[in-house]
ModelCIF file with pLDDT and N, C-alpha, C, O atoms, coordinates in Angstrom:
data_MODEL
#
_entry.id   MODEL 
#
_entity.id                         1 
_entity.type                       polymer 
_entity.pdbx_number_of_molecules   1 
#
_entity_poly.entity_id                      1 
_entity_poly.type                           'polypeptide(L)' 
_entity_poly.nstd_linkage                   no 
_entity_poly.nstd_monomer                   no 
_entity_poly.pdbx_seq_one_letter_code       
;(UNK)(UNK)(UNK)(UNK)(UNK)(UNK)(UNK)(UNK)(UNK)(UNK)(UNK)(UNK)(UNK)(UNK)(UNK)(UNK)
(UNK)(UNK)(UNK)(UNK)(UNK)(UNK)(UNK)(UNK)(UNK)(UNK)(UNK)(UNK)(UNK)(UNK)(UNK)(UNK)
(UNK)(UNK)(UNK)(UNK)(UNK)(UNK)(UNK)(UNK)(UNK)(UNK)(UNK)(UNK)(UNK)(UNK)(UNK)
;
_entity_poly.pdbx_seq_one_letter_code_can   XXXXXXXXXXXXXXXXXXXXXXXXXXXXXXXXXXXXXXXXXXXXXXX 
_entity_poly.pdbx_strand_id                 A 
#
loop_
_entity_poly_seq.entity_id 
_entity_poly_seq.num 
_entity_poly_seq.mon_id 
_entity_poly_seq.hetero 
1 1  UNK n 
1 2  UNK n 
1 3  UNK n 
1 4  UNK n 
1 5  UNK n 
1 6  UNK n 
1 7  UNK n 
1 8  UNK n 
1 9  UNK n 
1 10 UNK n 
1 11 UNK n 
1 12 UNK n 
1 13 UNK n 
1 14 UNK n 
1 15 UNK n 
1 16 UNK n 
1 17 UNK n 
1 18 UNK n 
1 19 UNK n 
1 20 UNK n 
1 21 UNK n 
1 22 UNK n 
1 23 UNK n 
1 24 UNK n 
1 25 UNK n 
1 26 UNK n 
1 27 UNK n 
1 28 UNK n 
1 29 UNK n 
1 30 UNK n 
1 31 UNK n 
1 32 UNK n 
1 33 UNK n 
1 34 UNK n 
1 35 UNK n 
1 36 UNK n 
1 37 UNK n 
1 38 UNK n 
1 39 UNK n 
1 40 UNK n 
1 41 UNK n 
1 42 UNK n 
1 43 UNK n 
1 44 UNK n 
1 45 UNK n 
1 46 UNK n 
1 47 UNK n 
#
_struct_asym.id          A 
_struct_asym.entity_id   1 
#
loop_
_ma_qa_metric.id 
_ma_qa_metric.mode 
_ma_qa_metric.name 
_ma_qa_metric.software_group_id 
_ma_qa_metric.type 
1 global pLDDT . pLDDT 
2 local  pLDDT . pLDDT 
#
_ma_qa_metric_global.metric_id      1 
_ma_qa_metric_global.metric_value   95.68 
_ma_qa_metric_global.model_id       1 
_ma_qa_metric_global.ordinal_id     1 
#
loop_
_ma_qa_metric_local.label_asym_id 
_ma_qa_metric_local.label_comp_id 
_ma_qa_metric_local.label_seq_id 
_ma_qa_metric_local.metric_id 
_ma_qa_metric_local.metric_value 
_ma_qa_metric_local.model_id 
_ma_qa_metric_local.ordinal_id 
A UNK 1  2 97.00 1 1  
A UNK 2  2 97.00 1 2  
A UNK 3  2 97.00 1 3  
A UNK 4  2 96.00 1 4  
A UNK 5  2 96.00 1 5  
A UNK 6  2 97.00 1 6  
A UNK 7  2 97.00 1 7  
A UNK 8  2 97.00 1 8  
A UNK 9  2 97.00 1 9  
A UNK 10 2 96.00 1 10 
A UNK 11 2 95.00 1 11 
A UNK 12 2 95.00 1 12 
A UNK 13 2 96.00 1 13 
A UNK 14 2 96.00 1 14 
A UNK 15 2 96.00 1 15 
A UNK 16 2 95.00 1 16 
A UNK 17 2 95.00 1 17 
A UNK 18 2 95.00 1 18 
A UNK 19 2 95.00 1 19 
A UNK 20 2 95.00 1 20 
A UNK 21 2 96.00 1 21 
A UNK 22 2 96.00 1 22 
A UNK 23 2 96.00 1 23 
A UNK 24 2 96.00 1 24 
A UNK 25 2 96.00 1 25 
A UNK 26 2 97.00 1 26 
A UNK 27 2 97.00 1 27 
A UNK 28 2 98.00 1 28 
A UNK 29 2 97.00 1 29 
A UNK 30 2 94.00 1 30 
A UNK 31 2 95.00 1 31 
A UNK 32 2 97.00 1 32 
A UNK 33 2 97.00 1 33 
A UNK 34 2 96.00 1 34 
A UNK 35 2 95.00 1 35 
A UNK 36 2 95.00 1 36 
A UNK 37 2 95.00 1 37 
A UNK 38 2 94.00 1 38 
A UNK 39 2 95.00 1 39 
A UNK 40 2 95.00 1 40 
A UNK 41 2 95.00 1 41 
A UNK 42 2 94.00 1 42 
A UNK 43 2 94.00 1 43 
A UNK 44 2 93.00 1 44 
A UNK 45 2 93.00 1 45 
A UNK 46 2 96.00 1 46 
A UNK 47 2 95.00 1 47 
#
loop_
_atom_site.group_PDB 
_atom_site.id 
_atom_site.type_symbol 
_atom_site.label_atom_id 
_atom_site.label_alt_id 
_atom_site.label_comp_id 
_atom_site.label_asym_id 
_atom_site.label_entity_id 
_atom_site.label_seq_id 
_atom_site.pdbx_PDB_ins_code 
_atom_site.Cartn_x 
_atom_site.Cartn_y 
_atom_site.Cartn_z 
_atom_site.occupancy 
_atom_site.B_iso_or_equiv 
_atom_site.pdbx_formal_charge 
_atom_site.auth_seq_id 
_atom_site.auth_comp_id 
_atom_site.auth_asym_id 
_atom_site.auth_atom_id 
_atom_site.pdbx_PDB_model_num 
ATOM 1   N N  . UNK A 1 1  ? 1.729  2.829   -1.582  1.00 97.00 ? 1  UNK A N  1 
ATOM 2   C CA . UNK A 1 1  ? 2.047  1.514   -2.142  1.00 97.00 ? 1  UNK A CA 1 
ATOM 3   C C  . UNK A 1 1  ? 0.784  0.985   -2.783  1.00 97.00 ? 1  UNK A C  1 
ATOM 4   O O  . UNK A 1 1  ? -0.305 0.816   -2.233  1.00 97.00 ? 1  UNK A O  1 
ATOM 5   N N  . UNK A 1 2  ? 1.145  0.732   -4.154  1.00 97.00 ? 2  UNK A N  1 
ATOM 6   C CA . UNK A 1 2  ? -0.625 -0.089  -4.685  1.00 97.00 ? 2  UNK A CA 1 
ATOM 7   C C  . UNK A 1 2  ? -1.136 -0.919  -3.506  1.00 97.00 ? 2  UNK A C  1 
ATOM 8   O O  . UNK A 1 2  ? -2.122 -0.639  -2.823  1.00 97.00 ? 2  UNK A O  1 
ATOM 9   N N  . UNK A 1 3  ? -0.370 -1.929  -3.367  1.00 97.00 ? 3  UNK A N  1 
ATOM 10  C CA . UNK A 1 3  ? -0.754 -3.136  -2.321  1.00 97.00 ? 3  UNK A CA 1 
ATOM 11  C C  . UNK A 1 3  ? -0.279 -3.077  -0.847  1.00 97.00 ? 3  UNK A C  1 
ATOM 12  O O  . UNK A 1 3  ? 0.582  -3.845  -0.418  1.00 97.00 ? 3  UNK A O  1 
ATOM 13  N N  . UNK A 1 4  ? -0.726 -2.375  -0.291  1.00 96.00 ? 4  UNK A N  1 
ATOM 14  C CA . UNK A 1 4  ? -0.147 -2.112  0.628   1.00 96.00 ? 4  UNK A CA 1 
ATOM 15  C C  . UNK A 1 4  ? -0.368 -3.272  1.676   1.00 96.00 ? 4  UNK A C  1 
ATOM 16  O O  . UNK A 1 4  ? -0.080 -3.026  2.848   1.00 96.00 ? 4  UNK A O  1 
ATOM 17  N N  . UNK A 1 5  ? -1.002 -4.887  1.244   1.00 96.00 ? 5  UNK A N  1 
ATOM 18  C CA . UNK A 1 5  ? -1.234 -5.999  1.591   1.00 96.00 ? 5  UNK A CA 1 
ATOM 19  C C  . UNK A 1 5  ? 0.427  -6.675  0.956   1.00 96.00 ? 5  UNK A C  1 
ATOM 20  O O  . UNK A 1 5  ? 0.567  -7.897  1.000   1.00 96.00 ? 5  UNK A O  1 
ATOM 21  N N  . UNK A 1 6  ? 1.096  -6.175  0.636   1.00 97.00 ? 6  UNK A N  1 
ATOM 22  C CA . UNK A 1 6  ? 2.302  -6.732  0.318   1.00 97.00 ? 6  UNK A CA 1 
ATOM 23  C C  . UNK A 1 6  ? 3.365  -5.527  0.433   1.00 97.00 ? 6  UNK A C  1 
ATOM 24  O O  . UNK A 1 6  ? 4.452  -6.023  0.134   1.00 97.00 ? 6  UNK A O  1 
ATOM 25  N N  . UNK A 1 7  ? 3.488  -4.506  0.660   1.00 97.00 ? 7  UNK A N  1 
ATOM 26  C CA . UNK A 1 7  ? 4.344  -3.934  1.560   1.00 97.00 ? 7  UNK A CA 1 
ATOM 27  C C  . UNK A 1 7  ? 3.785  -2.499  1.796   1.00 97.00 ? 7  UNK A C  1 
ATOM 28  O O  . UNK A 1 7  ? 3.524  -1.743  0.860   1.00 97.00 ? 7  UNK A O  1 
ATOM 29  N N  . UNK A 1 8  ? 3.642  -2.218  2.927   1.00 97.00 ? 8  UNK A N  1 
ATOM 30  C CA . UNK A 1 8  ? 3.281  -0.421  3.439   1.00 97.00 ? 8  UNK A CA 1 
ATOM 31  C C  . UNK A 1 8  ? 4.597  0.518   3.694   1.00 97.00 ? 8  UNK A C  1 
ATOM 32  O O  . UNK A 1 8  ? 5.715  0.217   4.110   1.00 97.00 ? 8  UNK A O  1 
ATOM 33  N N  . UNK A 1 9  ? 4.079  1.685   3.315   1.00 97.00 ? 9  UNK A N  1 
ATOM 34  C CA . UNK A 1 9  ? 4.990  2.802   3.400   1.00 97.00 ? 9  UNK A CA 1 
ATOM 35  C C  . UNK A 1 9  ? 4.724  3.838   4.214   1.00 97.00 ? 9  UNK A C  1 
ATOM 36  O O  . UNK A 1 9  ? 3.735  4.571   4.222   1.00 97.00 ? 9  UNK A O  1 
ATOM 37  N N  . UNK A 1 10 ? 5.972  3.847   5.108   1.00 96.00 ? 10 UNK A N  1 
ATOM 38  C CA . UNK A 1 10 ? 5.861  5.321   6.210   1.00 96.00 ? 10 UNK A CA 1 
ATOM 39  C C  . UNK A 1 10 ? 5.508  6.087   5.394   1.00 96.00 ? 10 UNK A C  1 
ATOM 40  O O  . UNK A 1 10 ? 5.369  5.845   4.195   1.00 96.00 ? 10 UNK A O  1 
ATOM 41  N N  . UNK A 1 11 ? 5.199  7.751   6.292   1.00 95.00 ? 11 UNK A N  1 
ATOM 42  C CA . UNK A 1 11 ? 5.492  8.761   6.008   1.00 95.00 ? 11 UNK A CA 1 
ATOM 43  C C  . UNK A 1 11 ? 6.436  9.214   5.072   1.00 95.00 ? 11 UNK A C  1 
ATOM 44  O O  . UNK A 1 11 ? 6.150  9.721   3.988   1.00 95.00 ? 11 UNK A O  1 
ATOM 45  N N  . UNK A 1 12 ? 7.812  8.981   5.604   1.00 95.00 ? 12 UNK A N  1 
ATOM 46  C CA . UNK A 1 12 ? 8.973  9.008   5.408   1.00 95.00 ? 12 UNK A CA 1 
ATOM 47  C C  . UNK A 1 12 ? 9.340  8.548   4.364   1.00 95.00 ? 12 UNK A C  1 
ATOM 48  O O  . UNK A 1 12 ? 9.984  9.013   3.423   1.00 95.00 ? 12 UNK A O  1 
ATOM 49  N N  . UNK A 1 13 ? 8.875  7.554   4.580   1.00 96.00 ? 13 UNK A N  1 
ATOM 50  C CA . UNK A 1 13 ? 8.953  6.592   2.879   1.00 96.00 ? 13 UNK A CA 1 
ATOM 51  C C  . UNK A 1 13 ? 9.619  5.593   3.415   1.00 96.00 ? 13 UNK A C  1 
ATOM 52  O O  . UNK A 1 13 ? 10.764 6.043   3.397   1.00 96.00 ? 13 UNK A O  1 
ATOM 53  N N  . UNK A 1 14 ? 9.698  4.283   3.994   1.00 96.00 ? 14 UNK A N  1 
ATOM 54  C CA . UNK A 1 14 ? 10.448 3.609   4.458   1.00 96.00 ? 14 UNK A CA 1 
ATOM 55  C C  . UNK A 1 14 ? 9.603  2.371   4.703   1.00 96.00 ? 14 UNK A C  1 
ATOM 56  O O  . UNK A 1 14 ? 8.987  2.204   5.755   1.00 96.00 ? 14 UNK A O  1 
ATOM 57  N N  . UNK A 1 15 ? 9.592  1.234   3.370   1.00 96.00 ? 15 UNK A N  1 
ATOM 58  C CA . UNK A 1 15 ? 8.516  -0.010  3.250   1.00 96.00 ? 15 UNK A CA 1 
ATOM 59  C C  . UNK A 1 15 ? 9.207  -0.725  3.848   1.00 96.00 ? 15 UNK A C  1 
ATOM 60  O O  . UNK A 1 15 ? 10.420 -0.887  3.976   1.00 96.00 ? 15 UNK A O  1 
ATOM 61  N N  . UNK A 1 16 ? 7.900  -1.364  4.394   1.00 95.00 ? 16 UNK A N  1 
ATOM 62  C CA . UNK A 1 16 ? 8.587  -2.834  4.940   1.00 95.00 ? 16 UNK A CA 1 
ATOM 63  C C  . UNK A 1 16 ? 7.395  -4.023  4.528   1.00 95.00 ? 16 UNK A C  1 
ATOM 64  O O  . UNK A 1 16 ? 6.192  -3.997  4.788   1.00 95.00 ? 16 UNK A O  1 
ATOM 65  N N  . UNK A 1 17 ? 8.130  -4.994  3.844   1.00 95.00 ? 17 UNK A N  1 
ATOM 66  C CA . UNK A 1 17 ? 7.444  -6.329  3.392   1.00 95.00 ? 17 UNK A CA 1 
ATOM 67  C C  . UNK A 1 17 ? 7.166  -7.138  3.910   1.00 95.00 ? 17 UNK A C  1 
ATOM 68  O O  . UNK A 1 17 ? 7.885  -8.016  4.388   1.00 95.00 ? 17 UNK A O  1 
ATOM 69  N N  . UNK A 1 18 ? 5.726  -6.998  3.944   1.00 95.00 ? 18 UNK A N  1 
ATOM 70  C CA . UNK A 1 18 ? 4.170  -7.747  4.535   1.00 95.00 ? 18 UNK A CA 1 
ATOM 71  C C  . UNK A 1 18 ? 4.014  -9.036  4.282   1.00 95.00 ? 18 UNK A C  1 
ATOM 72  O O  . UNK A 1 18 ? 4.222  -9.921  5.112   1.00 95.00 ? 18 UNK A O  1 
ATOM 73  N N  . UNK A 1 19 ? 3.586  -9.238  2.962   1.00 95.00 ? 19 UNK A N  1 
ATOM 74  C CA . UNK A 1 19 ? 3.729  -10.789 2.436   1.00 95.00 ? 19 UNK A CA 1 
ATOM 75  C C  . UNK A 1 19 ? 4.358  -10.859 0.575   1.00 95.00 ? 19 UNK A C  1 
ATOM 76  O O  . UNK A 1 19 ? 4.431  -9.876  -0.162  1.00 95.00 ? 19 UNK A O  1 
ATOM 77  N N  . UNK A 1 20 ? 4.672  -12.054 0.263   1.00 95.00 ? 20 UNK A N  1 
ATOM 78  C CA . UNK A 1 20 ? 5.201  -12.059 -0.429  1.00 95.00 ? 20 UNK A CA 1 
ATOM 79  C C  . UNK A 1 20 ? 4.196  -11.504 -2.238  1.00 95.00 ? 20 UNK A C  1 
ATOM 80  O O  . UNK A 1 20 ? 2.992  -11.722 -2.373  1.00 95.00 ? 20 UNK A O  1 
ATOM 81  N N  . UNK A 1 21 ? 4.935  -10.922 -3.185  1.00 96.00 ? 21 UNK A N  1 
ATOM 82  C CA . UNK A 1 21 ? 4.351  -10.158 -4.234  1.00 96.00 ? 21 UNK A CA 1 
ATOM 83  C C  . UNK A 1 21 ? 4.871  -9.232  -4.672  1.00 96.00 ? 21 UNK A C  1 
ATOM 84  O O  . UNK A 1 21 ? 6.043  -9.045  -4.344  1.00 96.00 ? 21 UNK A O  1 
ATOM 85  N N  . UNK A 1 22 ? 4.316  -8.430  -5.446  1.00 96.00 ? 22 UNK A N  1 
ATOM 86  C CA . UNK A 1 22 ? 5.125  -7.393  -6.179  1.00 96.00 ? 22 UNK A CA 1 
ATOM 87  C C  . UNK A 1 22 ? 3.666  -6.045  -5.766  1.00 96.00 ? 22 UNK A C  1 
ATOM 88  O O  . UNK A 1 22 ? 2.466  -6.245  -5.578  1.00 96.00 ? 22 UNK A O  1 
ATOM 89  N N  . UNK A 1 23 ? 4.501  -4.683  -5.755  1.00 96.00 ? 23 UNK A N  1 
ATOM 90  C CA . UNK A 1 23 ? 4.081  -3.992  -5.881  1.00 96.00 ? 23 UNK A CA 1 
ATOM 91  C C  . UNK A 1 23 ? 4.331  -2.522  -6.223  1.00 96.00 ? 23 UNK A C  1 
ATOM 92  O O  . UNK A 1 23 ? 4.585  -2.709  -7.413  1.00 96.00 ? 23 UNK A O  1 
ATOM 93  N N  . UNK A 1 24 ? 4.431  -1.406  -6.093  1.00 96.00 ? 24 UNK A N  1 
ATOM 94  C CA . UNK A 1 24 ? 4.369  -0.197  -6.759  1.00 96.00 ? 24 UNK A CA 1 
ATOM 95  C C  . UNK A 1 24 ? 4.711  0.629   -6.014  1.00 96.00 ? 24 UNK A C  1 
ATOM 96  O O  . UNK A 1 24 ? 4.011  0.647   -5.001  1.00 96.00 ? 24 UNK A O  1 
ATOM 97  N N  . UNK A 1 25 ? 5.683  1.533   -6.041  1.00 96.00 ? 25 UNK A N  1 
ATOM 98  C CA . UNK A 1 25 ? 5.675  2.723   -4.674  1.00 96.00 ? 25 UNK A CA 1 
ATOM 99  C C  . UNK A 1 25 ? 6.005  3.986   -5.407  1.00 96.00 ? 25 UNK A C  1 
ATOM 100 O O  . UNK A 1 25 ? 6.921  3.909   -6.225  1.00 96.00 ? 25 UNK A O  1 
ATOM 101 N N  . UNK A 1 26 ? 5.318  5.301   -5.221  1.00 97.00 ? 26 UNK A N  1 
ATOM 102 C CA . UNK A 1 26 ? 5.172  6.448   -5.703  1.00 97.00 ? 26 UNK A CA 1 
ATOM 103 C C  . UNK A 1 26 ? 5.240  7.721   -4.777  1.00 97.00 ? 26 UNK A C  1 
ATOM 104 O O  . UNK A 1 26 ? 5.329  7.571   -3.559  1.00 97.00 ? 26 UNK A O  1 
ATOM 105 N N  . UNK A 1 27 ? 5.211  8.596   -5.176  1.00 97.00 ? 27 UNK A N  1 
ATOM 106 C CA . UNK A 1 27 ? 4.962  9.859   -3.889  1.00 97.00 ? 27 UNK A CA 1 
ATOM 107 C C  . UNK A 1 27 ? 4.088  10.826  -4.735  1.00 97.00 ? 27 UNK A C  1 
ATOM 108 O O  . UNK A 1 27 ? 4.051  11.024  -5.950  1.00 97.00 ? 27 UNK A O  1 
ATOM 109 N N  . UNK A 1 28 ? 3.331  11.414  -3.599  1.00 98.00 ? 28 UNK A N  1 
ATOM 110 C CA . UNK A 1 28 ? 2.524  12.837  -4.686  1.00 98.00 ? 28 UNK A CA 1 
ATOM 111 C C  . UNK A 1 28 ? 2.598  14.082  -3.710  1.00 98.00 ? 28 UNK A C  1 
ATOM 112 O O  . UNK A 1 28 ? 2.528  13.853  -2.502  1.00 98.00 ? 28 UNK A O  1 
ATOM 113 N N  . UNK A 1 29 ? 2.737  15.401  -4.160  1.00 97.00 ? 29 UNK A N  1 
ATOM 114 C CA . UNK A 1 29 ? 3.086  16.668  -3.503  1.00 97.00 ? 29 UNK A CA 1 
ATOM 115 C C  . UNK A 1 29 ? 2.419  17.572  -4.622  1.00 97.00 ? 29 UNK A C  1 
ATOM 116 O O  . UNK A 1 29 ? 2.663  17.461  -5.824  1.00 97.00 ? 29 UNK A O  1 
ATOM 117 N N  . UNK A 1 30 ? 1.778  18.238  -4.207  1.00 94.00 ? 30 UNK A N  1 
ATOM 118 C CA . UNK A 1 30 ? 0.637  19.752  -4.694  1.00 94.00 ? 30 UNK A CA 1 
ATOM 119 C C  . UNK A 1 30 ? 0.139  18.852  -5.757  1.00 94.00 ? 30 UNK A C  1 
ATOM 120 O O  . UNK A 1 30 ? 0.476  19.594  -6.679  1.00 94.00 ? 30 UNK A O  1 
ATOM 121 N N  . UNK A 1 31 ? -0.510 17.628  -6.488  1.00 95.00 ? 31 UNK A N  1 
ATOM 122 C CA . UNK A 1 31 ? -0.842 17.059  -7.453  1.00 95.00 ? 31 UNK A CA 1 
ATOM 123 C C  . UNK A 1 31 ? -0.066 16.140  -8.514  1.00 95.00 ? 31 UNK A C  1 
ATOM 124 O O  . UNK A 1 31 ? -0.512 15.197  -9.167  1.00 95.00 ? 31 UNK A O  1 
ATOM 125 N N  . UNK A 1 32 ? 1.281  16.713  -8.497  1.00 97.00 ? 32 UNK A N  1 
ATOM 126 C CA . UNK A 1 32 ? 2.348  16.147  -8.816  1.00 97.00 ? 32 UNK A CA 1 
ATOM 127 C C  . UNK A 1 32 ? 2.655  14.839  -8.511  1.00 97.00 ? 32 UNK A C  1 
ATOM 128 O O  . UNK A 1 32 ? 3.037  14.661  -7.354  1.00 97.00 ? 32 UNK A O  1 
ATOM 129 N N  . UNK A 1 33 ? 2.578  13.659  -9.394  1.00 97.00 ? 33 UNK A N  1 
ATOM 130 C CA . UNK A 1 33 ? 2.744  12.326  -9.088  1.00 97.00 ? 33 UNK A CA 1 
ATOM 131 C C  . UNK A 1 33 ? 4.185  11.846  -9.435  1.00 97.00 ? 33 UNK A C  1 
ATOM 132 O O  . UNK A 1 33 ? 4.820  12.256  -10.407 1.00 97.00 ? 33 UNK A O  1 
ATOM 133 N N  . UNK A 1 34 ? 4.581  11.031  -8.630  1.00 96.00 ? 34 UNK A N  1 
ATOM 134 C CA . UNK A 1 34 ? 5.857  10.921  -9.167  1.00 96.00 ? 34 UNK A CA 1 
ATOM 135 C C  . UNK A 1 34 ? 6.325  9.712   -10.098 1.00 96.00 ? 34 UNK A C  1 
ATOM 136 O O  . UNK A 1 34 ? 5.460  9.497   -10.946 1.00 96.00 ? 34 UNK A O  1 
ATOM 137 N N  . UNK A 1 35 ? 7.244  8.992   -10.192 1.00 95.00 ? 35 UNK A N  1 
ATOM 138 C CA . UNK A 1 35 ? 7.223  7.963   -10.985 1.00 95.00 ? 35 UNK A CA 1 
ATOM 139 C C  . UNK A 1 35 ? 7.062  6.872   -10.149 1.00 95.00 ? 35 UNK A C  1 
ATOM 140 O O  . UNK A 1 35 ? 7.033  6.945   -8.921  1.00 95.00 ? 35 UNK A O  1 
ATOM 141 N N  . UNK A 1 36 ? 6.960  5.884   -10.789 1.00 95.00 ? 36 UNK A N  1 
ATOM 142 C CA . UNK A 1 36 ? 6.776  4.398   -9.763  1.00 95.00 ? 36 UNK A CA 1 
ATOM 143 C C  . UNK A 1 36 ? 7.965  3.733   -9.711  1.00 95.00 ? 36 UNK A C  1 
ATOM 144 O O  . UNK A 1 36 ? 8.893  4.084   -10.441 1.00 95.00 ? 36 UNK A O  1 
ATOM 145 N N  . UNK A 1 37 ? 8.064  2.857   -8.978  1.00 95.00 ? 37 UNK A N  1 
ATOM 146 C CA . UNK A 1 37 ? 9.227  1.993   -8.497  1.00 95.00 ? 37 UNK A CA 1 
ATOM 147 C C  . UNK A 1 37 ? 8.704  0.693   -8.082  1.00 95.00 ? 37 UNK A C  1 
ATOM 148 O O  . UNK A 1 37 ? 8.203  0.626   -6.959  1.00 95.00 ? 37 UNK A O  1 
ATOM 149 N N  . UNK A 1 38 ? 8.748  -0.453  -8.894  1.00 94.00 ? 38 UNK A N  1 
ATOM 150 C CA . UNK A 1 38 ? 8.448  -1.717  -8.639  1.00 94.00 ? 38 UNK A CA 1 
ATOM 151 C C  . UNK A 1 38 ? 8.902  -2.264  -7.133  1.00 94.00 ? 38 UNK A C  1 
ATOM 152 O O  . UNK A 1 38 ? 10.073 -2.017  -6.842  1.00 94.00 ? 38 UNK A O  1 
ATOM 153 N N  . UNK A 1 39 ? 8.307  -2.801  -6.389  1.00 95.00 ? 39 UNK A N  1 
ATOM 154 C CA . UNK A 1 39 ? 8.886  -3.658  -5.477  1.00 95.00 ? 39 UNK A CA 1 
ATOM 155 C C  . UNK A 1 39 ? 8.636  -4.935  -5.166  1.00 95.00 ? 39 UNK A C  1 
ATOM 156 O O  . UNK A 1 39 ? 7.500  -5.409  -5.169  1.00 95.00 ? 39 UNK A O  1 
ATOM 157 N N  . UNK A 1 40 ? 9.436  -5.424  -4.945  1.00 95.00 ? 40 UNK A N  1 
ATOM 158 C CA . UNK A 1 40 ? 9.318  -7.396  -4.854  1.00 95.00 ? 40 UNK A CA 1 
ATOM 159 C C  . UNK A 1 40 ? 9.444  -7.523  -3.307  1.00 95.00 ? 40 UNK A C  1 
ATOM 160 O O  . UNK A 1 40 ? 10.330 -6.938  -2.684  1.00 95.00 ? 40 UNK A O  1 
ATOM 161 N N  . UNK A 1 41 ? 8.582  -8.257  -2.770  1.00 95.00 ? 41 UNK A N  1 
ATOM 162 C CA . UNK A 1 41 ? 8.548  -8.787  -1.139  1.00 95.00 ? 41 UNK A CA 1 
ATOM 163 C C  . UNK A 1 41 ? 8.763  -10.514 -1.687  1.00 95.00 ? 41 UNK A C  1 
ATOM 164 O O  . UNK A 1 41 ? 8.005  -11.199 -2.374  1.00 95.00 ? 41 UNK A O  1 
ATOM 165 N N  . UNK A 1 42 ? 9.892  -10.802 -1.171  1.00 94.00 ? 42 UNK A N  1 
ATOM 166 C CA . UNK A 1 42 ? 10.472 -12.422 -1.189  1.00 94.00 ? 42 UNK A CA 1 
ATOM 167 C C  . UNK A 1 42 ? 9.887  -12.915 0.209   1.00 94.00 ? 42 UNK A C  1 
ATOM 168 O O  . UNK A 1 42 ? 9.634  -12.133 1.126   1.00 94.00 ? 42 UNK A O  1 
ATOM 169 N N  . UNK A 1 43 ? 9.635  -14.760 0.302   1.00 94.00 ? 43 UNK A N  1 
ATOM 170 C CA . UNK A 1 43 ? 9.957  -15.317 1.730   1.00 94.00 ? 43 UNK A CA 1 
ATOM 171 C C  . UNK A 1 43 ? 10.773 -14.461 2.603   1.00 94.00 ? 43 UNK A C  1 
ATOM 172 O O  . UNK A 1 43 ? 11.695 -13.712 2.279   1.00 94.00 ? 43 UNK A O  1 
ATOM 173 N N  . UNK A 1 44 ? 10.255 -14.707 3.820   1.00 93.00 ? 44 UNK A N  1 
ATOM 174 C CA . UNK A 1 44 ? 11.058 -14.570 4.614   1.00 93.00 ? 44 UNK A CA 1 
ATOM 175 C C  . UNK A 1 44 ? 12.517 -14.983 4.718   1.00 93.00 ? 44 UNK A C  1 
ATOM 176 O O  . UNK A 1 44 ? 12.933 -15.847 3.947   1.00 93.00 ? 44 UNK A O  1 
ATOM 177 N N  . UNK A 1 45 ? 13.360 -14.402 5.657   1.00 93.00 ? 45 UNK A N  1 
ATOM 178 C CA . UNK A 1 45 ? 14.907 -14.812 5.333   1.00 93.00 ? 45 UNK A CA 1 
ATOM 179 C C  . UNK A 1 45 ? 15.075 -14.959 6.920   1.00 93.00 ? 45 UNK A C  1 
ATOM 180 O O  . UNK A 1 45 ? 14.776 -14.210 7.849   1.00 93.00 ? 45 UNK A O  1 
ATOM 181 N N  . UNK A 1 46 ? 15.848 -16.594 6.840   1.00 96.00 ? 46 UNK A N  1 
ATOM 182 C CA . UNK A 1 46 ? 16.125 -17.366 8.325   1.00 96.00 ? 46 UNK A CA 1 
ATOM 183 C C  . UNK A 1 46 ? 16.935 -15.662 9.149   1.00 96.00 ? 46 UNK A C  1 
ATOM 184 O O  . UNK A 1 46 ? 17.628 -15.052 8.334   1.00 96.00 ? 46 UNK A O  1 
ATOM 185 N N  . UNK A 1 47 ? 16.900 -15.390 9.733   1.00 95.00 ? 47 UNK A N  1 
ATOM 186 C CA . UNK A 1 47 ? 18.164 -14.641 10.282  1.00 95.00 ? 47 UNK A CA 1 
ATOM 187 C C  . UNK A 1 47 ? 19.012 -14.839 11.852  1.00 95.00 ? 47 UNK A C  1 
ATOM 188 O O  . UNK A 1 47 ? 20.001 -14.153 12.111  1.00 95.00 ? 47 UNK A O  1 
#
């Protein structure tokens, strides 16, 4: 994750949102980068 101050990624691949922002999530294997995927972390949600 670029920001991994606004959401971190397992192993697995499985983010969970830290604080609110936007950020980037990718994977890389033998050098091979993959494409990015924007992600948005909103407020919290009452639940």
């Amino acid at each position: 994750s670029t920001f991994s101050e606004i959401a971190m990624i397992t192993e697995i691949g499985i983010a969970k949102g830290v604080d609110v922002g936007i950020t980037s999530i990718k994977a890389i294997k033998d050098g091979i980068i993959s494409n990015e995927l924007s992600l948005t972390v909103t407020a919290a949600a009452l639940e």
